[in-house]
C-alpha atoms as a PDB file:
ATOM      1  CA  UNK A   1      66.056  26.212  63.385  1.00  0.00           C
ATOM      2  CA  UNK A   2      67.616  26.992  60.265  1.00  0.00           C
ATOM      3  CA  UNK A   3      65.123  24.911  58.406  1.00  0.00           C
ATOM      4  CA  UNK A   4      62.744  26.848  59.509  1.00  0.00           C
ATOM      5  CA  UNK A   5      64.017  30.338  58.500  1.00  0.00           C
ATOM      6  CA  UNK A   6      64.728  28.984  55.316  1.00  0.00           C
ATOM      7  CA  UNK A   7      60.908  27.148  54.571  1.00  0.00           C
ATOM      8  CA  UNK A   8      59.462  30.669  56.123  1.00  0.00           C
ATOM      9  CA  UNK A   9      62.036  32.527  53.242  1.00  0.00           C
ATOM     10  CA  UNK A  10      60.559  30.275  50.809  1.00  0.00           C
ATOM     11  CA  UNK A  11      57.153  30.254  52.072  1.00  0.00           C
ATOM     12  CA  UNK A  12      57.015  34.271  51.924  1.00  0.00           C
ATOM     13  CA  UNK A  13      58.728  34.375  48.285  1.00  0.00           C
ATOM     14  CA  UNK A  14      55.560  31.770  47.380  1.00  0.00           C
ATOM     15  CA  UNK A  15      52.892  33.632  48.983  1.00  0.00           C
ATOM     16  CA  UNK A  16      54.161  36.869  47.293  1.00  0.00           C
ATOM     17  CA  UNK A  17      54.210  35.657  44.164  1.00  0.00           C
ATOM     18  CA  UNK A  18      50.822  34.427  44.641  1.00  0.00           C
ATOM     19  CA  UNK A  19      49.501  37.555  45.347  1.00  0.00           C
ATOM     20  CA  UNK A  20      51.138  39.691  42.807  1.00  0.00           C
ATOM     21  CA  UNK A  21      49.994  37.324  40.461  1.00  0.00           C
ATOM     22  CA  UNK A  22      46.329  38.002  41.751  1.00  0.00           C
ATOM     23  CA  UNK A  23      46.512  41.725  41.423  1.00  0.00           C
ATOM     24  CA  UNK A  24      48.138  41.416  37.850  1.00  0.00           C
ATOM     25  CA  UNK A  25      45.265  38.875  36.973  1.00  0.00           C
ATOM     26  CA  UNK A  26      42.457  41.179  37.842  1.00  0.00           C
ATOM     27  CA  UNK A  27      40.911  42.854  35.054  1.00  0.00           C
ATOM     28  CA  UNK A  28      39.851  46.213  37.526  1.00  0.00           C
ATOM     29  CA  UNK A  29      43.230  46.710  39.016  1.00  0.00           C
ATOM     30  CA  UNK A  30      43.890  49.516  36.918  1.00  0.00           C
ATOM     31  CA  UNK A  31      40.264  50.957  38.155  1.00  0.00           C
ATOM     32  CA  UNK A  32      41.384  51.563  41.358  1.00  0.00           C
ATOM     33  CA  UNK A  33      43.044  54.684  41.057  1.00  0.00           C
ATOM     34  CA  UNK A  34      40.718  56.733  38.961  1.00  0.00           C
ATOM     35  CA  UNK A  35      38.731  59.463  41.025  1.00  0.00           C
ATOM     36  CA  UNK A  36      35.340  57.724  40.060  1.00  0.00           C
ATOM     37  CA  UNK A  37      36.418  53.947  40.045  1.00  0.00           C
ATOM     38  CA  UNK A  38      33.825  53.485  37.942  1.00  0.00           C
ATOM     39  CA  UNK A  39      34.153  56.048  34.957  1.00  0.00           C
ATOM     40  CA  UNK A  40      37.078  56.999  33.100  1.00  0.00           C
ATOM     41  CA  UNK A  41      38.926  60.366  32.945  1.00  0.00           C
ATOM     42  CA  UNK A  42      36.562  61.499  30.542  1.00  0.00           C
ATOM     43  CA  UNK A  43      33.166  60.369  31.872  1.00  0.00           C
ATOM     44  CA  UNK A  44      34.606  61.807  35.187  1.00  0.00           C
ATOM     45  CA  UNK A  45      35.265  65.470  33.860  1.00  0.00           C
ATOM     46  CA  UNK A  46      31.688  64.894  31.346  1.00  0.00           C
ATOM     47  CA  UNK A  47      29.886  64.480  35.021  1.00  0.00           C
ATOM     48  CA  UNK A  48      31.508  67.380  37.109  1.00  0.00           C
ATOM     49  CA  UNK A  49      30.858  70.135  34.412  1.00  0.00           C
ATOM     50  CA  UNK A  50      27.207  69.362  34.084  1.00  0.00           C
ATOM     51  CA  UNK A  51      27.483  67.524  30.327  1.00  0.00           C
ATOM     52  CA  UNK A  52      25.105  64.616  29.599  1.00  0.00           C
ATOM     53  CA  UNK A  53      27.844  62.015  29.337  1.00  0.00           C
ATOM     54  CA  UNK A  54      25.527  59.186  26.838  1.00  0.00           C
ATOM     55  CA  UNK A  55      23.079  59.248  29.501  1.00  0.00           C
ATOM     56  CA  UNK A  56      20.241  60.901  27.095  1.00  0.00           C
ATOM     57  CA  UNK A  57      20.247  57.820  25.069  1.00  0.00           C
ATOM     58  CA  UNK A  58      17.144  55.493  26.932  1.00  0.00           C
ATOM     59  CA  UNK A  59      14.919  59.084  26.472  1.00  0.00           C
ATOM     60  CA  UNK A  60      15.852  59.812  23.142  1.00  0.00           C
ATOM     61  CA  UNK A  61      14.918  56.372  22.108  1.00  0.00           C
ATOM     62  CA  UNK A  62      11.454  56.776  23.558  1.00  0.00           C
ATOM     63  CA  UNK A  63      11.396  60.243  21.922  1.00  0.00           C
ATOM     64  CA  UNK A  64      12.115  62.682  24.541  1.00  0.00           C
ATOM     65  CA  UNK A  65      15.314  64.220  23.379  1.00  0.00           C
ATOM     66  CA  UNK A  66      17.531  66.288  25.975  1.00  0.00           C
ATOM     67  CA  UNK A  67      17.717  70.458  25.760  1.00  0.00           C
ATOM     68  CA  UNK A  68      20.853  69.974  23.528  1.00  0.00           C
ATOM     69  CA  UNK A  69      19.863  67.772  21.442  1.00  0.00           C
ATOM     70  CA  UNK A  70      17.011  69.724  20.374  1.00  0.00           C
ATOM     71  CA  UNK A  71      19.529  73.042  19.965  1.00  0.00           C
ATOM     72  CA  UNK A  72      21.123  70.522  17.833  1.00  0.00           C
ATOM     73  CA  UNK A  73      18.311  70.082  15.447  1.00  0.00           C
ATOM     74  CA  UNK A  74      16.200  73.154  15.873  1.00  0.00           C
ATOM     75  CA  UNK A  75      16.227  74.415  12.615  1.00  0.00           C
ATOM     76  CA  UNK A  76      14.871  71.174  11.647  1.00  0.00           C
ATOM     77  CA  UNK A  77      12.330  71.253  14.035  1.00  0.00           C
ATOM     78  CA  UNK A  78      11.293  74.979  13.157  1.00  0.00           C
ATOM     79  CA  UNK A  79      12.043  76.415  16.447  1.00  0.00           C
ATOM     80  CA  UNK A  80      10.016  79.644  16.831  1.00  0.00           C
ATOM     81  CA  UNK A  81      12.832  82.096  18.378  1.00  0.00           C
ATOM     82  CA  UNK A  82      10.641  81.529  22.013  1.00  0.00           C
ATOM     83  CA  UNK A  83      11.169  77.668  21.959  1.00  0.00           C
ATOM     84  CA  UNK A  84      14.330  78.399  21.058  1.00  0.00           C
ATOM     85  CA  UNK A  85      15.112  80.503  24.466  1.00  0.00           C
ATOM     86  CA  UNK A  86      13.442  78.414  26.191  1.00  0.00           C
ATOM     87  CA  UNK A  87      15.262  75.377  25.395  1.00  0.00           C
ATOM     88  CA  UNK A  88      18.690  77.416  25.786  1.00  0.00           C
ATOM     89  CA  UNK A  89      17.680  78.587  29.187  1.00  0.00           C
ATOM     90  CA  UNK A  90      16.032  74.738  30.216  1.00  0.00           C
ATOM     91  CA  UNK A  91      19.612  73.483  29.272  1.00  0.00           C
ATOM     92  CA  UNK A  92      21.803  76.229  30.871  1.00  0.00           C
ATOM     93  CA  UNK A  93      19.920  75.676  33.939  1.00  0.00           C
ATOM     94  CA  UNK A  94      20.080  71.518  33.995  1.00  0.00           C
ATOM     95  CA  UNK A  95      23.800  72.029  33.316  1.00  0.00           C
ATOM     96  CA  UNK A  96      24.084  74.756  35.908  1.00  0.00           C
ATOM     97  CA  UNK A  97      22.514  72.278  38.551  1.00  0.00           C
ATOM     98  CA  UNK A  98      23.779  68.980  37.245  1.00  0.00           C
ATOM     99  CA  UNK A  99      27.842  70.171  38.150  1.00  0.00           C
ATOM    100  CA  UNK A 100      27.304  71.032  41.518  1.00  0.00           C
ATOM    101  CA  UNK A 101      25.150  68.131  42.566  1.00  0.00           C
ATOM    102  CA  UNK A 102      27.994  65.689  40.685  1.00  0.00           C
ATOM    103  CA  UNK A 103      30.670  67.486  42.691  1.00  0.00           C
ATOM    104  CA  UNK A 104      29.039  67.527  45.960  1.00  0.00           C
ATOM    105  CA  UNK A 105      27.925  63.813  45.471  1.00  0.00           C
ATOM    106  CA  UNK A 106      31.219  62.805  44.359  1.00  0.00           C
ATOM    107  CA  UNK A 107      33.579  64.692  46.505  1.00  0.00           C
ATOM    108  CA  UNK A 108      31.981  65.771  49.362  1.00  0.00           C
ATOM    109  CA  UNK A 109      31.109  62.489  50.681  1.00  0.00           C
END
């Protein structure tokens, strides 16, 4: 009997150190506690308040460049004072419609 309490001792000590070596092994275990596994702090907050987090990048390289980014360079471009509106309201409305729809997605379900 008391060789048995003492293998189950040792047999619990072993499979917990077995398993806290697993979660110290994986490479995500830190990811579980963000909000958004998935994105950090940063990209989180980016995504809730509308911004474009990076996510521009695969139009701008086939040349169709976000609302801000042509703000950015309007001057450059030679803006008429119209485009330029228009561009301000086209990315005040995205942005106005991309935070809700991130927060509903992301929190609301």
């Amino acid at each position: 009997m008391q060789r048995a309490v003492v293998f189950s001792c040792f047999a619990g000590v072993a499979l917990a150190f077995t398993c806290a070596g697993a979660v110290a092994a994986n490479p995500y275990a830190e990811l579980q506690e963000r909000e958004i596994k998935a994105l950090s702090a940063q990209e989180t907050e980016d995504l809730l308040k509308g911004r474009g987090m990076g996510m521009a990048l695969p139009a701008e390289l086939h040349g169709y460049p976000g609302p801000l980014h042509v703000l950015e360079v309007a001057e450059q471009l030679g803006l008429s004072d119209e485009q330029r509106q228009e561009t301000e309201e086209l990315f005040e409305t995205m942005r106005e419609q991309a935070g809700p729809r991130a927060r509903a997605t992301y929190r609301g379900s």
